[in-house]
Structure formats: C-alpha cells, structure tokens
Protein backbone atom coordinates (compact mmCIF):
# COMPACT_ATOMS: atom_id res chain seq x y z
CA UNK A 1 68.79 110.87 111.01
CA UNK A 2 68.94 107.49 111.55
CA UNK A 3 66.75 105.15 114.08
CA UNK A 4 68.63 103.57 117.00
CA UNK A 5 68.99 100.09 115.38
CA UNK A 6 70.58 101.46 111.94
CA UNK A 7 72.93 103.75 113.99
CA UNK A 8 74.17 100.37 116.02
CA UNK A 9 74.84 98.69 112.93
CA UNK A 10 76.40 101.64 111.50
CA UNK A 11 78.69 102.05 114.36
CA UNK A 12 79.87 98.14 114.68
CA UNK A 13 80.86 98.83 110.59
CA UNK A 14 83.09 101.41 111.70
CA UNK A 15 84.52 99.63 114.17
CA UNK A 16 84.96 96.31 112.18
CA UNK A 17 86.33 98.90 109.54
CA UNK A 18 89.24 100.12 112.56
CA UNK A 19 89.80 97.18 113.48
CA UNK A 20 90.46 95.30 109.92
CA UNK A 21 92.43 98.62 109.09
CA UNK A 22 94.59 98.57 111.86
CA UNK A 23 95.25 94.64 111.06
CA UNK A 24 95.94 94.39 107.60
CA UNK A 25 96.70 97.83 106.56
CA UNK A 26 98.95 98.66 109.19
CA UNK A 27 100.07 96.00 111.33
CA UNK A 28 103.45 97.25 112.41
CA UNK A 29 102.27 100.76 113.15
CA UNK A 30 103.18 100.10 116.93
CA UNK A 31 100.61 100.75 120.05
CA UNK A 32 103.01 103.76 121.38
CA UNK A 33 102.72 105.24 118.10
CA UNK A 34 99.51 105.10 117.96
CA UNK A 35 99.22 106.33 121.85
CA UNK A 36 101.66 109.58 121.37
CA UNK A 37 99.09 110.31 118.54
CA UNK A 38 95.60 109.46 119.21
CA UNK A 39 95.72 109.05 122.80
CA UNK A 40 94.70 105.12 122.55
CA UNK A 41 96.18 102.11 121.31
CA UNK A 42 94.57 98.14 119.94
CA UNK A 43 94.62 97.83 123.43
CA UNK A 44 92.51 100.67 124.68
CA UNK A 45 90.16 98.88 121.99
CA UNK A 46 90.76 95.65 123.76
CA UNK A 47 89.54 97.34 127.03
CA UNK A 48 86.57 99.08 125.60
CA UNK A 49 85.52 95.72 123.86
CA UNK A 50 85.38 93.90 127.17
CA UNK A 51 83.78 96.61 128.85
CA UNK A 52 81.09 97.17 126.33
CA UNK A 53 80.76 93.08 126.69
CA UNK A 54 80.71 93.50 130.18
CA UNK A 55 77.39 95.98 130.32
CA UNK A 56 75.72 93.35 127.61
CA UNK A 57 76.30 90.68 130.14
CA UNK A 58 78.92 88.73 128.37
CA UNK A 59 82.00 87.98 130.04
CA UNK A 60 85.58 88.47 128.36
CA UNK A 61 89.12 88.25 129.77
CA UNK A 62 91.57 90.28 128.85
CA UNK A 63 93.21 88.08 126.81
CA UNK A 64 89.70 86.93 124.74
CA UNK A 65 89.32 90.74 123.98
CA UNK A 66 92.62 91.22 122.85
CA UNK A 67 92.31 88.54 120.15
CA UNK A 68 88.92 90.25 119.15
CA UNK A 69 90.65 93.15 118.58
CA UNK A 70 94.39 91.74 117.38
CA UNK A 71 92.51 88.65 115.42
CA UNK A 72 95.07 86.29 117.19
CA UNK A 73 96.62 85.66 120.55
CA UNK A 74 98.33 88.65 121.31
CA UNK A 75 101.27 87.15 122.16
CA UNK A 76 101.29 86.16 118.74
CA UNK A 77 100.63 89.53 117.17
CA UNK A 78 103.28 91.30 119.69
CA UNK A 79 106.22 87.97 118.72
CA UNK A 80 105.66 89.78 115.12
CA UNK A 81 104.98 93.04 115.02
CA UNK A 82 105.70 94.88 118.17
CA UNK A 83 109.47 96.56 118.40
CA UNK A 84 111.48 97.97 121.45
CA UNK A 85 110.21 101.49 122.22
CA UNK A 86 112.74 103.83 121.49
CA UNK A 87 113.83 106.74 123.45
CA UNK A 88 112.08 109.02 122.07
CA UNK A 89 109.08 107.23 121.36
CA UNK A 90 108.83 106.94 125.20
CA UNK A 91 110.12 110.44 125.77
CA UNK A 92 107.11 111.56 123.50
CA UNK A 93 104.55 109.17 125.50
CA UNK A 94 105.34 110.56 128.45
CA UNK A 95 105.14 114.09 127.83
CA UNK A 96 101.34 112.92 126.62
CA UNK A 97 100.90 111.86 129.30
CA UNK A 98 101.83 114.69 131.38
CA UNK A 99 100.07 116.92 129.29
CA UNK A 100 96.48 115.00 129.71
C-alpha cells in the first residue's frame, strides 16, 4: 500500500503517461473514436484538468486546459488531426449515448 503522497505522484505518472500516449502514439485516433469506445475523449480530459485545477484553486479556461491536455492550441491540434465524423461514427456515438 502506498502513503497518500506516493499514490499522488503515482497517479499524475499515469496521467502524464495518457496524455503523452494519446499525443505521440496516436494522434489521429479521433475524439469520437475514442468516445464510442471509452466513453471520454482529450476533451473530457480537458474538462477534468480544469476542474481538478478548479478545487486546487487555480483557475483555467477552457482553452488553457485543452492545450494541457492537446500540448498545443487546440485549434492547432484539430487543423491537423481531426477528420469529418462519418456516418457511422456518429450513428455509433449516438447509440452510446442512448444506451448510458
């Protein structure tokens, strides 16, 4: 078992660990993808980040937390990596979402 401080820094490894996976391993895996299957996206991330900030008194807009997570503007990111949804990729999102 580990003490509260080593489980912290354990946990922010992970999450560095996502986050640098999800950027240079697999970049063009796209959010609805990653929705339809996991139920969250870079962007759910984005939210948590800011909300996590949020209780640790540190303010973040949206669009700071998103370049935590996407390591650039994500307007950036989204100019190069993110495609048109297809049909079915939305026809699968939505019956997610109707199944939650």
């Amino acid at each position: 078992m580990t003490d509260s401080t080593s489980s912290t820094e354990i946990e922010a490894a992970v999450f560095r660990r996502l986050r640098n996976h999800l950027l240079q391993r697999e970049p063009d895996v796209q959010n609805i993808e990653l929705m339809i299957l996991a139920g969250f996206c870079r962007n759910c991330l984005a939210d948590w980040y800011r909300e996590a900030a949020a209780e640790q008194g540190v303010a973040l807009n949206r669009e700071q937390a998103r370049e935590v997570i996407y390591g650039e503007p994500f307007a950036d990111w989204k100019a190069r990596h993110q495609r048109e949804a297809t049909p079915e990729q939305i026809a699968a999102f939505q019956a997610r979402k109707n199944a939650d």
